[in-house]
N, C-alpha and C. Protein backbone atom coordinates (compact mmCIF):
# COMPACT_ATOMS: atom_id res chain seq x y z
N UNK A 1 -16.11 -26.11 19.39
CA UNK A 1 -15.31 -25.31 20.32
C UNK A 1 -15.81 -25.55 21.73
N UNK A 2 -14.91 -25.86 22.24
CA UNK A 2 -15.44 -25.71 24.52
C UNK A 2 -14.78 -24.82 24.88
N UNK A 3 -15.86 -23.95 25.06
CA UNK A 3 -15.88 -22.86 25.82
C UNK A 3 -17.02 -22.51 26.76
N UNK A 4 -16.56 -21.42 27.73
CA UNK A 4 -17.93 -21.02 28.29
C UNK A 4 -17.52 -19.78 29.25
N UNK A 5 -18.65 -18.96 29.53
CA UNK A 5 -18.11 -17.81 29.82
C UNK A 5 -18.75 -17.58 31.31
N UNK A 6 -18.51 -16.58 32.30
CA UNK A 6 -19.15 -16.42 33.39
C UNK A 6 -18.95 -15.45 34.09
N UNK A 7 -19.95 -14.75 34.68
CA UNK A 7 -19.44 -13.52 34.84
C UNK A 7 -19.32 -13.52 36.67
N UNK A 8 -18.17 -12.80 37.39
CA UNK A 8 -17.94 -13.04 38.08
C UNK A 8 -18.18 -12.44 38.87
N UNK A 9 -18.00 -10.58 38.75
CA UNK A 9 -18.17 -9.59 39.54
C UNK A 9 -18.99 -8.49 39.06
N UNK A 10 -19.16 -7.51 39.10
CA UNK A 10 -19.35 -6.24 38.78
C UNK A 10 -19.20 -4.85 39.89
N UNK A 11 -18.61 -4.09 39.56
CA UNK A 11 -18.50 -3.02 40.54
C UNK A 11 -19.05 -1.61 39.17
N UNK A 12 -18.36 -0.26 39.92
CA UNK A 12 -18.83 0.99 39.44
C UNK A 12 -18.01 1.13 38.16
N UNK A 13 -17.17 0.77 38.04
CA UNK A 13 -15.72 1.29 37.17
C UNK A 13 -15.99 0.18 35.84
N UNK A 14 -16.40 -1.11 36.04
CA UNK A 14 -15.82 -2.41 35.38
C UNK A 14 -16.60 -3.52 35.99
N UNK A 15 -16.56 -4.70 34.88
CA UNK A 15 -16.96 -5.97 35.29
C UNK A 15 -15.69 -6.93 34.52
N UNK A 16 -15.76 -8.15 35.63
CA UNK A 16 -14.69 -9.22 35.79
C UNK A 16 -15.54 -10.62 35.00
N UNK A 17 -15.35 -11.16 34.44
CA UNK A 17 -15.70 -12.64 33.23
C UNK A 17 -14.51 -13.44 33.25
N UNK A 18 -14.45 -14.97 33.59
CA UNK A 18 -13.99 -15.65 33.34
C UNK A 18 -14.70 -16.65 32.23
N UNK A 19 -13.58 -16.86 31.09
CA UNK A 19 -13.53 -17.00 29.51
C UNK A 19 -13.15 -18.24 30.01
N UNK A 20 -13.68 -19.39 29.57
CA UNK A 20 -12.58 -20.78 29.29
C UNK A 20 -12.89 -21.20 27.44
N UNK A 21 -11.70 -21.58 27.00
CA UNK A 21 -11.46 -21.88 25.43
C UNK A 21 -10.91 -22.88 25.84
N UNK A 22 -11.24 -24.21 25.77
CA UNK A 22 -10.69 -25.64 25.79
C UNK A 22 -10.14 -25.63 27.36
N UNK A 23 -8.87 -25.63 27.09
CA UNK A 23 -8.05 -25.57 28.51
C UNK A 23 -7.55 -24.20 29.41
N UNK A 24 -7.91 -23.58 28.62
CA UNK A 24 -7.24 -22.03 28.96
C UNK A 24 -8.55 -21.55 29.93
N UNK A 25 -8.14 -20.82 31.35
CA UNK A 25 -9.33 -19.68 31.59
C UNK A 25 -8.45 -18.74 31.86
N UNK A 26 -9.38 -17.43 30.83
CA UNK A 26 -8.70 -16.33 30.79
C UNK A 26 -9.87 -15.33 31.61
N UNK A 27 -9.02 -14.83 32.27
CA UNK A 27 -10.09 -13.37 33.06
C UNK A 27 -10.33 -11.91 32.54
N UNK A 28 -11.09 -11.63 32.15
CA UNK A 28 -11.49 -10.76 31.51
C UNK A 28 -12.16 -9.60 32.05
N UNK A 29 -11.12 -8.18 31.87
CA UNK A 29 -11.98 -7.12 31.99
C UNK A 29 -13.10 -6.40 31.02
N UNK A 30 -14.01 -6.06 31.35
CA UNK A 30 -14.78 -5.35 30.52
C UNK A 30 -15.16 -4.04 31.13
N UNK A 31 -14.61 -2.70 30.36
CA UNK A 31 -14.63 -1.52 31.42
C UNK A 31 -14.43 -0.18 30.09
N UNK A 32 -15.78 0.70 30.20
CA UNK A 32 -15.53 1.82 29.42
C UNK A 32 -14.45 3.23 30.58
N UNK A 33 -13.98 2.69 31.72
CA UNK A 33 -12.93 3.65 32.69
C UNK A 33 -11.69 3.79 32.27
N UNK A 34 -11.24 4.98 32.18
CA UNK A 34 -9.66 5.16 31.88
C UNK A 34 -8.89 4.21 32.23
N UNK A 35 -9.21 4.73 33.97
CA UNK A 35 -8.24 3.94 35.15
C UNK A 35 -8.70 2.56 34.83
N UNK A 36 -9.24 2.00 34.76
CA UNK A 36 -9.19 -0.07 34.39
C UNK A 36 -8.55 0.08 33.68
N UNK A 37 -8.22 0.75 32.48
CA UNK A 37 -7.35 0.48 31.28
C UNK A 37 -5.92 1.08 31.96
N UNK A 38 -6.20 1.80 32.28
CA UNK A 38 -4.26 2.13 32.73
C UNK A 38 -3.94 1.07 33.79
N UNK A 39 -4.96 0.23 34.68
CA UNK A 39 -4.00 -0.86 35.52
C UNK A 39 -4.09 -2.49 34.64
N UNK A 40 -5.33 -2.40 33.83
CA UNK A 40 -4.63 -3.75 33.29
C UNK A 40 -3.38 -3.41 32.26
N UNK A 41 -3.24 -2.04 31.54
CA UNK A 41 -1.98 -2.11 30.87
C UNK A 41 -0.69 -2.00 32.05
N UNK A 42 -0.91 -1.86 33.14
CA UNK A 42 0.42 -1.89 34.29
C UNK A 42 0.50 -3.27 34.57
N UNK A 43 -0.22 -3.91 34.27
CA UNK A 43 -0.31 -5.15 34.76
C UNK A 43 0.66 -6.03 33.82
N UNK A 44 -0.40 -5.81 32.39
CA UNK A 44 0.17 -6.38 31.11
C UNK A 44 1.97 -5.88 30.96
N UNK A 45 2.01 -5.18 31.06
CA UNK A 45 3.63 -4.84 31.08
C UNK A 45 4.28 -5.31 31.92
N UNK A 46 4.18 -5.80 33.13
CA UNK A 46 5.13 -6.18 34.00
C UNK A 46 5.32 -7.53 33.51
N UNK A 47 4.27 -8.17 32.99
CA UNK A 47 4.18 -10.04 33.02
C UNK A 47 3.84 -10.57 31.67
N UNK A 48 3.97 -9.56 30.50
CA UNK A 48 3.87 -10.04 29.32
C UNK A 48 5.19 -10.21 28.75
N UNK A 49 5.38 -11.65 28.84
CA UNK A 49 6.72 -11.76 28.25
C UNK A 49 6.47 -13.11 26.77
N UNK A 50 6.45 -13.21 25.95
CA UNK A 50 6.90 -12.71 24.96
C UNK A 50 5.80 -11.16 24.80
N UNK A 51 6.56 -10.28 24.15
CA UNK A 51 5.91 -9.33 23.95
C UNK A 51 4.81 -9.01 23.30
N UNK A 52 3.98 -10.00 22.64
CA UNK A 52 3.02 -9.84 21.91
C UNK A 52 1.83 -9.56 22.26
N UNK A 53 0.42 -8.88 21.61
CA UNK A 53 -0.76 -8.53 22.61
C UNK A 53 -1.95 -9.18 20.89
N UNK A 54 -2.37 -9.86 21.55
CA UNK A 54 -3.99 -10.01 20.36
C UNK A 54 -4.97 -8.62 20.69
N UNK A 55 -5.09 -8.59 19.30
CA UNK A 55 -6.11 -7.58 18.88
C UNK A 55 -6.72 -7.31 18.22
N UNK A 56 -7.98 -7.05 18.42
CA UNK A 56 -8.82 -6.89 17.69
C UNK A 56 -10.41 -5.78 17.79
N UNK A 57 -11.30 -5.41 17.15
CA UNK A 57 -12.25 -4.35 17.37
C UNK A 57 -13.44 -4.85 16.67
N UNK A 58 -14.51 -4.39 16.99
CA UNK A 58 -15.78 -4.94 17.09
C UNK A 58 -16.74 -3.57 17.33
N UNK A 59 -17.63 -3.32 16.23
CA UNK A 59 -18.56 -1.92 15.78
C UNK A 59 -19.76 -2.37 15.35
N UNK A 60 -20.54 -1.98 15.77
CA UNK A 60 -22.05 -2.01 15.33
C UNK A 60 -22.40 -1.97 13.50
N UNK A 61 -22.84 -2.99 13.26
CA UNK A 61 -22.53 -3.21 11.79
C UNK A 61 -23.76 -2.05 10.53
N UNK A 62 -23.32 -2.23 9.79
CA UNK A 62 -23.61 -1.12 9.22
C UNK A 62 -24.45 -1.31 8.26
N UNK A 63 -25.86 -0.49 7.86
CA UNK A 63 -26.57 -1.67 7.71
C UNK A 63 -27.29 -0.69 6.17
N UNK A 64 -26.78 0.33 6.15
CA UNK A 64 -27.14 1.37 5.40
C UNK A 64 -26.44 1.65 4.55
N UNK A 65 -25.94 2.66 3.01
CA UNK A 65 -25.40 2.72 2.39
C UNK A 65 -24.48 3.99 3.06
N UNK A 66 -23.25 4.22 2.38
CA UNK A 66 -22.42 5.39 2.95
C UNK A 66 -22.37 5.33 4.74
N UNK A 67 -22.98 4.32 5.73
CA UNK A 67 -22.78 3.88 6.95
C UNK A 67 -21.61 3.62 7.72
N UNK A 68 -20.70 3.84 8.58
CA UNK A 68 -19.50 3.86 8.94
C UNK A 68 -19.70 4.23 10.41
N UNK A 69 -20.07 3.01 11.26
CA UNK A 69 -20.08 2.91 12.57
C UNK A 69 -19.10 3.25 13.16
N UNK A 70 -18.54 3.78 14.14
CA UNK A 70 -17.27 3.93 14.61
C UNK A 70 -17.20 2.91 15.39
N UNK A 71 -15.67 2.41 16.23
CA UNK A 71 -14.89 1.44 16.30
C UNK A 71 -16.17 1.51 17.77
N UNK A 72 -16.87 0.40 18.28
CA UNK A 72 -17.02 0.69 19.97
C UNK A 72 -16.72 -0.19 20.70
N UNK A 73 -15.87 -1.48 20.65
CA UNK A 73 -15.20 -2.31 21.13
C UNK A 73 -13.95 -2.51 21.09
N UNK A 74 -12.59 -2.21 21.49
CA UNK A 74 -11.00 -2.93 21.28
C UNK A 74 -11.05 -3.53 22.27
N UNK A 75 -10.17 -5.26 21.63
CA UNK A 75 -10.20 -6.06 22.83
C UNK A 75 -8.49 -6.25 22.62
N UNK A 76 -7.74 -6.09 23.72
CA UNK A 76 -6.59 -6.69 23.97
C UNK A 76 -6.17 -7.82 24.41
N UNK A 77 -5.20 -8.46 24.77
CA UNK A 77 -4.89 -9.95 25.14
C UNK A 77 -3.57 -10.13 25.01
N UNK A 78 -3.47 -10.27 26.55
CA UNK A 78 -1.55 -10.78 26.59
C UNK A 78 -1.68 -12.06 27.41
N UNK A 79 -1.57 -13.54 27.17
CA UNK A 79 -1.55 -14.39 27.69
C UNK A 79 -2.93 -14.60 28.24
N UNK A 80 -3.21 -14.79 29.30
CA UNK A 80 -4.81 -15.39 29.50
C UNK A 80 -5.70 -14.22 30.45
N UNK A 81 -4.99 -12.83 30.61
CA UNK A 81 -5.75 -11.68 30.69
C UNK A 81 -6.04 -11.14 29.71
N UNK A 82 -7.34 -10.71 29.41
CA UNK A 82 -7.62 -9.74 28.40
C UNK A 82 -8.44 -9.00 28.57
N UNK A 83 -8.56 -7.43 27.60
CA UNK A 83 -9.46 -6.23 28.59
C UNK A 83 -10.45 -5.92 27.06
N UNK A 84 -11.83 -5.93 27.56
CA UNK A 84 -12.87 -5.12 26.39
C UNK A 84 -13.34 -3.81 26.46
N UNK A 85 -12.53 -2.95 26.10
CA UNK A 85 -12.68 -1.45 26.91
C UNK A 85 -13.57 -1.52 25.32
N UNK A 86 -14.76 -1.03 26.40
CA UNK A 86 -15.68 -0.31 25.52
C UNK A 86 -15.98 1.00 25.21
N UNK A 87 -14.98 1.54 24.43
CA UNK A 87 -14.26 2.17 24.26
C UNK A 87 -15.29 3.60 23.11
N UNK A 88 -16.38 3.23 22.95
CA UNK A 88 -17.28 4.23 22.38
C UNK A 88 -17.96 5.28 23.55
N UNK A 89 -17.83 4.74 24.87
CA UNK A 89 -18.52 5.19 26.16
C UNK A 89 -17.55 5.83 26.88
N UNK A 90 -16.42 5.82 26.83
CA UNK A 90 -15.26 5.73 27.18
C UNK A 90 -15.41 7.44 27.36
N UNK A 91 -15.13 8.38 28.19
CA UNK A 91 -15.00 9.72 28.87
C UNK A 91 -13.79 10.30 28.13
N UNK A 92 -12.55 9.49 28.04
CA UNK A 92 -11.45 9.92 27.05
C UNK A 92 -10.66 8.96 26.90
N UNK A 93 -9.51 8.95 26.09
CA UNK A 93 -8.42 7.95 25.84
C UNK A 93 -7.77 8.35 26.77
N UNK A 94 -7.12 6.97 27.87
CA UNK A 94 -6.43 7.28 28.70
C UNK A 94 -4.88 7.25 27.83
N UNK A 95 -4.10 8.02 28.34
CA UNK A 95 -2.64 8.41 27.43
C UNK A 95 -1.96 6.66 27.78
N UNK A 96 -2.23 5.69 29.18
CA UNK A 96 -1.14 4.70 28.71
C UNK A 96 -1.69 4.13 27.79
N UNK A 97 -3.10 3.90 27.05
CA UNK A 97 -3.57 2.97 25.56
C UNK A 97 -2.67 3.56 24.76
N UNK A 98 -2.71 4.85 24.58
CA UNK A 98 -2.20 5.71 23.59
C UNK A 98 -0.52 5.36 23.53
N UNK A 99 0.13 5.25 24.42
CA UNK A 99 1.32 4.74 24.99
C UNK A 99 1.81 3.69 24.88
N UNK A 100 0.93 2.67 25.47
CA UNK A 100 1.02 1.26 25.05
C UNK A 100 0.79 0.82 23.33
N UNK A 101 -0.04 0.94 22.56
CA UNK A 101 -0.09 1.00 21.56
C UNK A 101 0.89 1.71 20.48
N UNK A 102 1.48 2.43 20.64
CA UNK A 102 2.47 2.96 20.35
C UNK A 102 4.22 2.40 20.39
N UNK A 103 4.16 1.35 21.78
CA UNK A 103 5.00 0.57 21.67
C UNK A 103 5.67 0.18 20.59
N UNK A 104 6.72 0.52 20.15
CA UNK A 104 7.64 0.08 18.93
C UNK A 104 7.86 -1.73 19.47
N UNK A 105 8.22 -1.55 20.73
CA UNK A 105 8.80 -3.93 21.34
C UNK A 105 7.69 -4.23 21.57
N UNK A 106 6.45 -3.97 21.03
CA UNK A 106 5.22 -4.71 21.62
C UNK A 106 4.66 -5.43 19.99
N UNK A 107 4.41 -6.09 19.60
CA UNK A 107 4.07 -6.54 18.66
C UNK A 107 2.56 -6.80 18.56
N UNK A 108 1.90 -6.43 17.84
CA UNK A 108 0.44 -6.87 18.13
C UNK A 108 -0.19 -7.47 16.76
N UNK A 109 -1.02 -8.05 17.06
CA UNK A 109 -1.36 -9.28 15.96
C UNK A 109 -2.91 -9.32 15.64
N UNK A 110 -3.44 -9.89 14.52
CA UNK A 110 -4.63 -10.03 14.51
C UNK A 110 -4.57 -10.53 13.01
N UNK A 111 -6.16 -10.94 12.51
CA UNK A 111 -6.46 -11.50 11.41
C UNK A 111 -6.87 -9.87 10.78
N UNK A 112 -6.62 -9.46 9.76
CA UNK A 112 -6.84 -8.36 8.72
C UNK A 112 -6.63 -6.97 9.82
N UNK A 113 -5.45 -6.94 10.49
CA UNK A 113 -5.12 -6.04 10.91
C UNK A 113 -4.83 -4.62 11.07
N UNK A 114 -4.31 -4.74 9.59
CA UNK A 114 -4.49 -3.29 8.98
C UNK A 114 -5.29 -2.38 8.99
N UNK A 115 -6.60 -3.26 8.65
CA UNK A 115 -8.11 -2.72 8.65
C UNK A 115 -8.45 -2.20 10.26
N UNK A 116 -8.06 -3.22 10.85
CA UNK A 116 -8.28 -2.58 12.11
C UNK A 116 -7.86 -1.44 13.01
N UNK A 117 -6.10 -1.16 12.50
CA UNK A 117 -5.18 -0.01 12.90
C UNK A 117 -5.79 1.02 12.56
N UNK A 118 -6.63 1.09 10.83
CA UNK A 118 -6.76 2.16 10.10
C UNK A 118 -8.04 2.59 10.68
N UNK A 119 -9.11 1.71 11.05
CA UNK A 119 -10.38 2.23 11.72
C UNK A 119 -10.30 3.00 13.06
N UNK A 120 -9.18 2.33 13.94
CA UNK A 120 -9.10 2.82 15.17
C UNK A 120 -8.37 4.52 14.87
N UNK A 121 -7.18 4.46 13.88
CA UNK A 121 -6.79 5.92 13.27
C UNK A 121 -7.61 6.64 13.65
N UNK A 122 -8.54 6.32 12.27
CA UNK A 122 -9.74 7.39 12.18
C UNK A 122 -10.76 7.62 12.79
N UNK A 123 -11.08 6.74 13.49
CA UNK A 123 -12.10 6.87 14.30
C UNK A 123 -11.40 7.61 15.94
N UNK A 124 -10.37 7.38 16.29
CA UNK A 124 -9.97 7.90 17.67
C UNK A 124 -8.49 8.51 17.30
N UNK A 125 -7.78 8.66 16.38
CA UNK A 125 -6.59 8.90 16.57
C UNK A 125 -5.52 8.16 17.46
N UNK A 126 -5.98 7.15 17.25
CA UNK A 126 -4.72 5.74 18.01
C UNK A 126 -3.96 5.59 17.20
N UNK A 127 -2.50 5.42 17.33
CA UNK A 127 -1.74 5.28 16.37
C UNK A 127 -1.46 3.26 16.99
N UNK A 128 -1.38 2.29 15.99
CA UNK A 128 -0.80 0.97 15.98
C UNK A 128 0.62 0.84 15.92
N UNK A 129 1.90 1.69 16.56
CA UNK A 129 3.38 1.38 16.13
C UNK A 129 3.51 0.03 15.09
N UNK A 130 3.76 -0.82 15.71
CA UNK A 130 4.21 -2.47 15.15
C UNK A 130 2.66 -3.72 15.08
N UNK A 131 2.57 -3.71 14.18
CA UNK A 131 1.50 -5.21 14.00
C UNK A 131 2.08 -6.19 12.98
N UNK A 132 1.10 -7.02 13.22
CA UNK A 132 1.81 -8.57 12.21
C UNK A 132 0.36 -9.05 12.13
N UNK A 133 0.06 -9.07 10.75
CA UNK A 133 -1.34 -9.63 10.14
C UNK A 133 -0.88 -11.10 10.32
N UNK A 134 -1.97 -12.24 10.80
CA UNK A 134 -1.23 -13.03 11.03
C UNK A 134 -1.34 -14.33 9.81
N UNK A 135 -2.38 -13.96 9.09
CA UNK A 135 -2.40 -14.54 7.68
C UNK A 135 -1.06 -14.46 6.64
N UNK A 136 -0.65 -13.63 7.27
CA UNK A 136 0.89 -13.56 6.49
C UNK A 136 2.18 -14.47 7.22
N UNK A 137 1.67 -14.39 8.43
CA UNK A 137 2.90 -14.89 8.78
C UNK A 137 2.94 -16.32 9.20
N UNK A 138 1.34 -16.72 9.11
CA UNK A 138 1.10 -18.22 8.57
C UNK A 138 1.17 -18.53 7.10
N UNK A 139 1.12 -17.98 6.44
CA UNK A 139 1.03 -18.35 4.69
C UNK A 139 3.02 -19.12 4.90
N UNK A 140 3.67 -17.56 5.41
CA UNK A 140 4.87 -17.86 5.35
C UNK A 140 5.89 -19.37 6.20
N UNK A 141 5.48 -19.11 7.71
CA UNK A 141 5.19 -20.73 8.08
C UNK A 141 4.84 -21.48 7.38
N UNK A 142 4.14 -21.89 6.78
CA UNK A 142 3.61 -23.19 6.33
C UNK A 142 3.60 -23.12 4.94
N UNK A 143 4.15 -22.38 4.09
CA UNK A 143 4.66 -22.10 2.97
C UNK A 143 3.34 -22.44 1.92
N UNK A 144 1.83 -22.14 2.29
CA UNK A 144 0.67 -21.56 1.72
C UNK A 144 0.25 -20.15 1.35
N UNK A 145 0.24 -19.81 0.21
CA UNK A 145 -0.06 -19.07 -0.47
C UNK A 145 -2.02 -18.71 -0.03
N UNK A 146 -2.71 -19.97 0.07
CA UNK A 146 -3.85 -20.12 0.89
C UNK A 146 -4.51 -19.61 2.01
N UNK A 147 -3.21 -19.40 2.72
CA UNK A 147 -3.80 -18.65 4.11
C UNK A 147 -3.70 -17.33 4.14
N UNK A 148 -3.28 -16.75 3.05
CA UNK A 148 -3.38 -15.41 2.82
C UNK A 148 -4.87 -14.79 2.85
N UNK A 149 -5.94 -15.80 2.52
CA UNK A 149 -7.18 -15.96 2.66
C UNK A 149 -7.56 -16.22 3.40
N UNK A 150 -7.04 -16.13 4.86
CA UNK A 150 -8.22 -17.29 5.86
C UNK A 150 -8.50 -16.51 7.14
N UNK A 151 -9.70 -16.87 7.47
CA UNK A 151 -10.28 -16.26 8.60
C UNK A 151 -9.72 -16.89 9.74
N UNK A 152 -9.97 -16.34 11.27
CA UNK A 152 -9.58 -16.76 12.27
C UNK A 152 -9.84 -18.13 12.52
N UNK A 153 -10.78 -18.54 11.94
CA UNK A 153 -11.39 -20.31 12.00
C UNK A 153 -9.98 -21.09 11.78
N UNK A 154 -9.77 -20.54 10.45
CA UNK A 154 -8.62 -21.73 9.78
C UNK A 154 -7.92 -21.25 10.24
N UNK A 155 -6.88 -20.19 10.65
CA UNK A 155 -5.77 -20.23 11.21
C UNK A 155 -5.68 -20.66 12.29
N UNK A 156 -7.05 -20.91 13.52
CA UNK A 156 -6.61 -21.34 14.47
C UNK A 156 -6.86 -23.39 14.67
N UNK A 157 -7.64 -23.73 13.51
CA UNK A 157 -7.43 -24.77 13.03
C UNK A 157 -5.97 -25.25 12.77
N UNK A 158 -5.12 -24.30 11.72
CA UNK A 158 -3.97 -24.67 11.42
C UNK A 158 -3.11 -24.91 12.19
N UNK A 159 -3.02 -23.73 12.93
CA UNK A 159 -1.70 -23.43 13.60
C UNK A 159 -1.85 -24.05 15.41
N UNK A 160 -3.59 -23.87 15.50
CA UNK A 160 -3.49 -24.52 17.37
C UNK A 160 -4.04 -26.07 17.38
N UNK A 161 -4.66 -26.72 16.12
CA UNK A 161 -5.49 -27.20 15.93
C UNK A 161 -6.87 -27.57 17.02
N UNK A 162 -6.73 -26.03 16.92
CA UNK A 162 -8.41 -25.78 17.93
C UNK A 162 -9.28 -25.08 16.84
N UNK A 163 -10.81 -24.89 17.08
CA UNK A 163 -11.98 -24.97 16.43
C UNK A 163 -12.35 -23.75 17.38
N UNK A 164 -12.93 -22.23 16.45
CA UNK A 164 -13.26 -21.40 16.83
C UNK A 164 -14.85 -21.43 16.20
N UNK A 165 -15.77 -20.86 17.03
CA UNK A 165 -17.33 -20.52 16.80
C UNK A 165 -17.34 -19.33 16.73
N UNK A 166 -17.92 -18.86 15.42
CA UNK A 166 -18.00 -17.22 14.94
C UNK A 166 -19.01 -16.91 14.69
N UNK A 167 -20.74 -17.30 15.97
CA UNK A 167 -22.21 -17.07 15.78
C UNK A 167 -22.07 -15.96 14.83
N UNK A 168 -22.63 -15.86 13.16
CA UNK A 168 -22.75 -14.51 12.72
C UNK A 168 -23.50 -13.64 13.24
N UNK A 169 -24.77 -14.33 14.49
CA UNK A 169 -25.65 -13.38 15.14
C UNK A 169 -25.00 -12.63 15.82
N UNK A 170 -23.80 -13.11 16.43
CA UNK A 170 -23.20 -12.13 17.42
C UNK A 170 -22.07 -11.11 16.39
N UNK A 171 -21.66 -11.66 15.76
CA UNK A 171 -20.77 -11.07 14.68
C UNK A 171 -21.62 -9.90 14.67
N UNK A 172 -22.72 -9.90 14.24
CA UNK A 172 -23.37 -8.46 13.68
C UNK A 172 -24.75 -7.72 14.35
N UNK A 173 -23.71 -7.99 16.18
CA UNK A 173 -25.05 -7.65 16.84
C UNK A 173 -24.68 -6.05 17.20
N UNK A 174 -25.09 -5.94 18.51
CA UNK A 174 -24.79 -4.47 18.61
C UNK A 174 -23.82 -4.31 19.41
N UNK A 175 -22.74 -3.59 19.21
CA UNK A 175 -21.22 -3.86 19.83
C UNK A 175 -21.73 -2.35 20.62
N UNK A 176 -21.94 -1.28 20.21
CA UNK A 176 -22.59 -0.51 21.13
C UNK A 176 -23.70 -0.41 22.54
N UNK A 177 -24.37 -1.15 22.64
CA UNK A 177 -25.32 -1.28 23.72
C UNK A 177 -24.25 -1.85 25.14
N UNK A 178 -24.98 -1.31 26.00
CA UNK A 178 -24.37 -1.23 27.37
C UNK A 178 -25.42 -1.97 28.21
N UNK A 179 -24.76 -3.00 29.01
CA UNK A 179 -23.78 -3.72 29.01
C UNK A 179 -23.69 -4.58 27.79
N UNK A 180 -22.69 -5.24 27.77
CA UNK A 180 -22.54 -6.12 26.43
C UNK A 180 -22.64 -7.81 27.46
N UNK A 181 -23.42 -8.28 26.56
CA UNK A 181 -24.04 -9.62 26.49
C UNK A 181 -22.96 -10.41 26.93
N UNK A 182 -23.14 -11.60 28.32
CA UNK A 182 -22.59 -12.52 27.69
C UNK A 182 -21.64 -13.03 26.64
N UNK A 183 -22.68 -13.68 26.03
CA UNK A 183 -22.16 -13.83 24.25
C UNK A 183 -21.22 -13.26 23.84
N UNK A 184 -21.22 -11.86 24.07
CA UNK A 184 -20.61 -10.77 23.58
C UNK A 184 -18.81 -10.29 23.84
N UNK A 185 -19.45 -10.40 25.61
CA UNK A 185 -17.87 -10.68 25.94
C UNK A 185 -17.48 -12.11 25.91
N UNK A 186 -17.33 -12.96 25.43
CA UNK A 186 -17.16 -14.51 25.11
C UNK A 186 -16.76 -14.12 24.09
N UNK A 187 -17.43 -13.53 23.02
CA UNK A 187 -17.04 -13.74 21.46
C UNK A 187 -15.60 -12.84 21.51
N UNK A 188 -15.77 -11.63 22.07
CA UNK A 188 -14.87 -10.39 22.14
C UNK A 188 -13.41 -11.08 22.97
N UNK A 189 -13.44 -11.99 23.69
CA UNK A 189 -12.29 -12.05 24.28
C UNK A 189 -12.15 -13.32 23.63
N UNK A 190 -12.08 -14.55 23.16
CA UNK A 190 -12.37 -15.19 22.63
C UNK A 190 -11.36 -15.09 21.20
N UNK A 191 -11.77 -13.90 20.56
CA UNK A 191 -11.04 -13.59 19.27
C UNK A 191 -9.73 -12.92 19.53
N UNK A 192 -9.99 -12.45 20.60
CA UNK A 192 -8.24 -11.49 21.02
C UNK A 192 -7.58 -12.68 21.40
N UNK A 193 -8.05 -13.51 22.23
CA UNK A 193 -7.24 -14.43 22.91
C UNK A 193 -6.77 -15.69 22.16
N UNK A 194 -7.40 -15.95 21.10
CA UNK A 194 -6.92 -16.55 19.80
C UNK A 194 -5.57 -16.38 18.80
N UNK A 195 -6.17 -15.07 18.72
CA UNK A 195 -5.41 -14.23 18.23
C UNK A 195 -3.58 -13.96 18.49
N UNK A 196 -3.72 -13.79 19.93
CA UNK A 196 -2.66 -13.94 20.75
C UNK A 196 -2.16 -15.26 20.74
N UNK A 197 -2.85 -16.31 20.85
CA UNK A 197 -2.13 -17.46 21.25
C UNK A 197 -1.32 -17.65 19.51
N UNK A 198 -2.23 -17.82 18.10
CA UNK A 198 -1.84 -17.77 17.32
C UNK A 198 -0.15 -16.80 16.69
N UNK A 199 -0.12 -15.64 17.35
CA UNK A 199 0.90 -15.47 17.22
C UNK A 199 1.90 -15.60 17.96
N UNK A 200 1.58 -16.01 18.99
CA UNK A 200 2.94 -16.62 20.08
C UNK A 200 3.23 -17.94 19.45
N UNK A 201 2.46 -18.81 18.57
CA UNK A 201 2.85 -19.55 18.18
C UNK A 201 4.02 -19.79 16.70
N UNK A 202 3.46 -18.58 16.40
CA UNK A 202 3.93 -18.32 14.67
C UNK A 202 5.37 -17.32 15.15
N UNK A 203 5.10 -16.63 16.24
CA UNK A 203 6.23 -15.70 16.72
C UNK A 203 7.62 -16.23 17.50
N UNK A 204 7.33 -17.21 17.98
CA UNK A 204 8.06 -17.29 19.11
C UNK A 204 8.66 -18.82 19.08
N UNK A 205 7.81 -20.11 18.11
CA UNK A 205 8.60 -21.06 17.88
C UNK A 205 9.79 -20.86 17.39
N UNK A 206 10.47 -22.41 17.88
CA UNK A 206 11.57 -22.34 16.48
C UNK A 206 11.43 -23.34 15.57
């Protein structure tokens, strides 16, 4: 995978990261503030056209029996902005997430998605309106029964024929600690922004 990450700014509210994945640089917020999340979703709405958003969440792994970290990362992604509201630090849910997410014309996508709607449920009371697991809707493309099984690697093998890096160190580091690593926001935007491209691809060809 070529990538590389860099961080650009930091102020009181939020910090700014520019993500590059091959050819793409995507700019990246990372911000436990309401208000960052209500202007990159003003943002995302004016200029997200096809309607789709990558998504995905990221929790401090669990390392104990009966253990059930709550959600402390959602990363969004509409085209080559994407936001890591760290969202365990977070003062309250601002009502446009709650709003935006709720979107019936917004389609949102991810690898084992379900799992992810149902954690964010319970853990915050977010409701997911519309998602599309996207293992399904590659199995169905490409008329594999196979990819009903496959992690973000192979689907984005399949469908972008690009090569994703999934360090398990970072996989199962601490999605809670403040600030988040480098690494961290790389990996976190990285998988949304995959994610996204994967279903604009599976969504929106003909």
């Amino acid at each position: 995978m070529i990538s590389t990450v860099r961080h650009q700014a930091s102020y009181e509210t939020h910090s700014l990261y520019d993500v590059t994945f091959f050819s793409d640089l995507i700019r990246t917020h990372l911000t436990s503030t309401p208000s960052i999340v209500d202007s990159w979703i003003s943002d995302t709405i004016t200029r997200n056209v096809p309607p789709i958003v990558g998504l995905d969440i990221e929790w401090r792994p669990n390392t104990e029996p009966n253990m059930n970290n709550p959600v402390a990362t959602l990363q969004l992604c509409a085209g080559t902005g994407c936001l890591v509201f760290h969202i365990i630090h977070a003062p309250f849910i601002p009502q446009s997430l709650v709003a935006f997410l709720r979107d019936p014309s917004r389609t949102f996508v991810g690898v084992g998605i379900e799992a992810d709607v149902l954690k964010l449920r319970q853990n915050y009371a977010l409701t997911v309106t519309n998602y599309r697991d996207l293992r399904f809707l590659a199995a169905e493309k490409y008329g594999s029964s196979e990819l009903i099984r496959a992690g973000l690697k192979m689907l984005s093998l399949t469908v972008l024929g690009l090569e994703v890096n999934k360090p398990h160190w970072i996989t199962r580091s601490g999605w809670d600690i403040r600030p988040l690593t480098l690494e961290q926001v790389q990996y976190a935007t990285i998988d949304a922004f995959v994610s996204f491209e994967i279903g604009r691809h599976l969504l929106t060809s003909v």
